[in-house]
Protein backbone atom coordinates (compact mmCIF):
# COMPACT_ATOMS: atom_id res chain seq x y z
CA UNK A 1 -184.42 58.59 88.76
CA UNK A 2 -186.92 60.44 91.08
CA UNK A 3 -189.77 62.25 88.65
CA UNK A 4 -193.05 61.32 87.24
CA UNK A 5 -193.07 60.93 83.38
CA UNK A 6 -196.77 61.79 82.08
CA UNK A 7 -197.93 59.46 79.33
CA UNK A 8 -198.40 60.16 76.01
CA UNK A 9 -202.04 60.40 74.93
CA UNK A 10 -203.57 56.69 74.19
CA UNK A 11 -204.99 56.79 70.60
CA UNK A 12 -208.76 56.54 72.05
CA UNK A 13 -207.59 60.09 73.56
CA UNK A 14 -206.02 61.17 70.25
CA UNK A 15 -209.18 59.98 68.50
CA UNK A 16 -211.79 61.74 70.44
CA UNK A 17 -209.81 65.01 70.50
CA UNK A 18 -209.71 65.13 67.09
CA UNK A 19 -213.22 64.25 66.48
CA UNK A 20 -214.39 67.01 69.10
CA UNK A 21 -211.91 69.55 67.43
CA UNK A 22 -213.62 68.88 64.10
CA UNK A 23 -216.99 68.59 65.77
CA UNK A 24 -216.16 72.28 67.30
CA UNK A 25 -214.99 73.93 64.16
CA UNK A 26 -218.22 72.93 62.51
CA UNK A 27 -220.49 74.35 65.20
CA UNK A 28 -218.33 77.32 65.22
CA UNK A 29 -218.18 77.83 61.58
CA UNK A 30 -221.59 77.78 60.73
CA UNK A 31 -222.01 80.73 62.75
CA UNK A 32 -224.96 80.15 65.23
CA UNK A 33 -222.97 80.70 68.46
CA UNK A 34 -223.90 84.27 69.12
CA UNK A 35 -221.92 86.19 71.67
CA UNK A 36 -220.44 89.91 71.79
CA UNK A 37 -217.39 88.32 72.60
CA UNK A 38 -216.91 86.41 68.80
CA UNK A 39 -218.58 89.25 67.05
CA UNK A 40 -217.12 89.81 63.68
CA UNK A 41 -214.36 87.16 64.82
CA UNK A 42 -213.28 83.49 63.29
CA UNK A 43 -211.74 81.13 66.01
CA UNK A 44 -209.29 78.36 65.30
CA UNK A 45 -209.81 74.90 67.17
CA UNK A 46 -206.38 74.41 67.18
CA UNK A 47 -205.90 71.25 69.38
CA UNK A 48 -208.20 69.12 71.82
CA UNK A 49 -206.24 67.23 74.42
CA UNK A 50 -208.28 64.45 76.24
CA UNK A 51 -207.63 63.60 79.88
CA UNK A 52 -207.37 59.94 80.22
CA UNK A 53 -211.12 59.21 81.52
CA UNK A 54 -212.14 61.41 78.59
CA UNK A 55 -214.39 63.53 80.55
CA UNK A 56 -212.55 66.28 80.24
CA UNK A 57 -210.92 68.33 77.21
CA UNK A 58 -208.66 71.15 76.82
CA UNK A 59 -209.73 72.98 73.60
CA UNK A 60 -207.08 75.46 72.43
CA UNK A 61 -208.19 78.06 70.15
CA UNK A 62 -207.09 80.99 68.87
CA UNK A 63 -208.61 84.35 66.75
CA UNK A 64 -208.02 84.16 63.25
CA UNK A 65 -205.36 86.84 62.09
CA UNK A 66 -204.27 87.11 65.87
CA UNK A 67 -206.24 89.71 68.68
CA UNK A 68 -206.91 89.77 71.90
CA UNK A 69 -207.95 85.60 73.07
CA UNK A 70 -209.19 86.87 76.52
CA UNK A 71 -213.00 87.78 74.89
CA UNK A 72 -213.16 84.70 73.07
CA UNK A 73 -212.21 82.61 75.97
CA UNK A 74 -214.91 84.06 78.05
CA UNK A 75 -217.37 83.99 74.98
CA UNK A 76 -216.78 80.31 74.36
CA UNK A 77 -216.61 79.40 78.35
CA UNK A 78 -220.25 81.16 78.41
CA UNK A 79 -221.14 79.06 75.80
CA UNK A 80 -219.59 76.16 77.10
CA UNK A 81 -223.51 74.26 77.77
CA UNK A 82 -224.48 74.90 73.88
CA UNK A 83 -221.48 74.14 72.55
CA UNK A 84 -221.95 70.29 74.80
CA UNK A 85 -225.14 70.27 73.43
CA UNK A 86 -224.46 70.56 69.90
CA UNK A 87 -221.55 67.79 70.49
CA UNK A 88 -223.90 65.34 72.16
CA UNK A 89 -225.53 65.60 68.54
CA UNK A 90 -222.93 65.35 66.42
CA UNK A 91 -220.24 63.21 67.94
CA UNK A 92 -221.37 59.47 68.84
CA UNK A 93 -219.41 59.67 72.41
CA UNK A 94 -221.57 57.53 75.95
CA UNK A 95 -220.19 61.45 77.79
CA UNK A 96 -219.97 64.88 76.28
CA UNK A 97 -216.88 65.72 77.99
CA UNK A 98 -216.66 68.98 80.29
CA UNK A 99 -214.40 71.41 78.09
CA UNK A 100 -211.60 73.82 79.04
CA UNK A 101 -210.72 76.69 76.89
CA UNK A 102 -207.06 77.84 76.23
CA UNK A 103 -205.39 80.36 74.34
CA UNK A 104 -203.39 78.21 71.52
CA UNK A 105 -200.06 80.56 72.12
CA UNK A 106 -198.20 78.02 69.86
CA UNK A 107 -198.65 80.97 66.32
CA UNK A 108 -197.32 83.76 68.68
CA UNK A 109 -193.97 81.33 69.66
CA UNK A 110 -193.53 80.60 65.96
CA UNK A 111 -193.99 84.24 64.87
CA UNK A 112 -191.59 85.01 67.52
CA UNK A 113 -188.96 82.29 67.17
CA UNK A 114 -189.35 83.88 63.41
CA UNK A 115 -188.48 87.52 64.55
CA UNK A 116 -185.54 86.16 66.37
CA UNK A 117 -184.21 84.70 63.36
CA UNK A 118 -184.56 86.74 60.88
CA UNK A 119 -182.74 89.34 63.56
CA UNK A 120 -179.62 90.55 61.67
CA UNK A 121 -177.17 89.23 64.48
CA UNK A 122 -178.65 86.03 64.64
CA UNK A 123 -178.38 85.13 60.91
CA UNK A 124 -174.73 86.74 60.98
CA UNK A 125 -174.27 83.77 63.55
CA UNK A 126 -176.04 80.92 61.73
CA UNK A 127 -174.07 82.27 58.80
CA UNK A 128 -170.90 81.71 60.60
CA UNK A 129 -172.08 78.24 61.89
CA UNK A 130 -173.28 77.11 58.50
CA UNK A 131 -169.65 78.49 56.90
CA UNK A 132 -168.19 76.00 59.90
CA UNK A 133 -169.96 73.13 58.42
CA UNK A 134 -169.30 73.67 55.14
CA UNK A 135 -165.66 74.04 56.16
CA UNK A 136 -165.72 71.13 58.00
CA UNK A 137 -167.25 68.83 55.12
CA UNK A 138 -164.41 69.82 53.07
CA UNK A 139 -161.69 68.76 54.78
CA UNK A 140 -163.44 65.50 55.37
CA UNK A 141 -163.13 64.67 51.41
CA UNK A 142 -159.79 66.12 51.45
CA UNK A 143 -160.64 69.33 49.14
């Protein structure tokens, strides 16, 4: 079998993400990152993946209530050296690690995988496939 098969996060790197996430929220929460970009807007610290050396993260965020992620990504980027500062200070860690912002798309694919369900012709279809089961389940105890 030809491929390379990433690893799953170690729990050091499962650890530290969360602890940064947490340590993020906080900062952001109390409100003394000022930038036009998160004016009048709450972010989400959705996720914090760790690469392996834990030097770097990937922080996924996204605006409260949905909006457009493109000024908040550039607001927190901008902010990137506070934001490292206010880590070193909160989170025991020997390196703040360098941080990557990402738009969290994950709410927008489960509001759409919603849509698509509640889409009359796909219930008609799971419908149908749940009437097969049931069908199915009767015959095996011979009703």
């Amino acid at each position: 079998m030809s491929g390379h098969r990433a690893r799953p996060p170690s729990q050091r790197q499962l650890r530290v993400g969360e602890e940064l996430r947490h340590a993020l929220a906080r900062i952001l929460e109390r409100g003394t990152l000022r930038d036009p970009g998160l004016e009048g807007i709450t972010v989400t610290v959705t996720e914090v993946r760790m690469s392996p050396d834990l030097r770097r993260a990937h922080v996924f965020v996204t605006p409260l209530g949905g909006g457009p992620t493109t000024p908040v990504l550039e607001a927190l980027t901008r902010a990137r050296p506070f934001l490292r500062r206010q880590i070193a200070r909160s989170v025991d860690l020997r390196n703040v690690p360098d941080m990557d912002f990402v738009a969290d798309g994950s709410f927008d694919e489960g509001t759409r995988i919603e849509t698509l369900l509640a889409d009359p012709m796909v219930a008609r279809d799971l419908n149908d496939t749940r009437d097969d089961d049931t069908e199915d389940e009767d015959e095996s105890h011979g009703l």
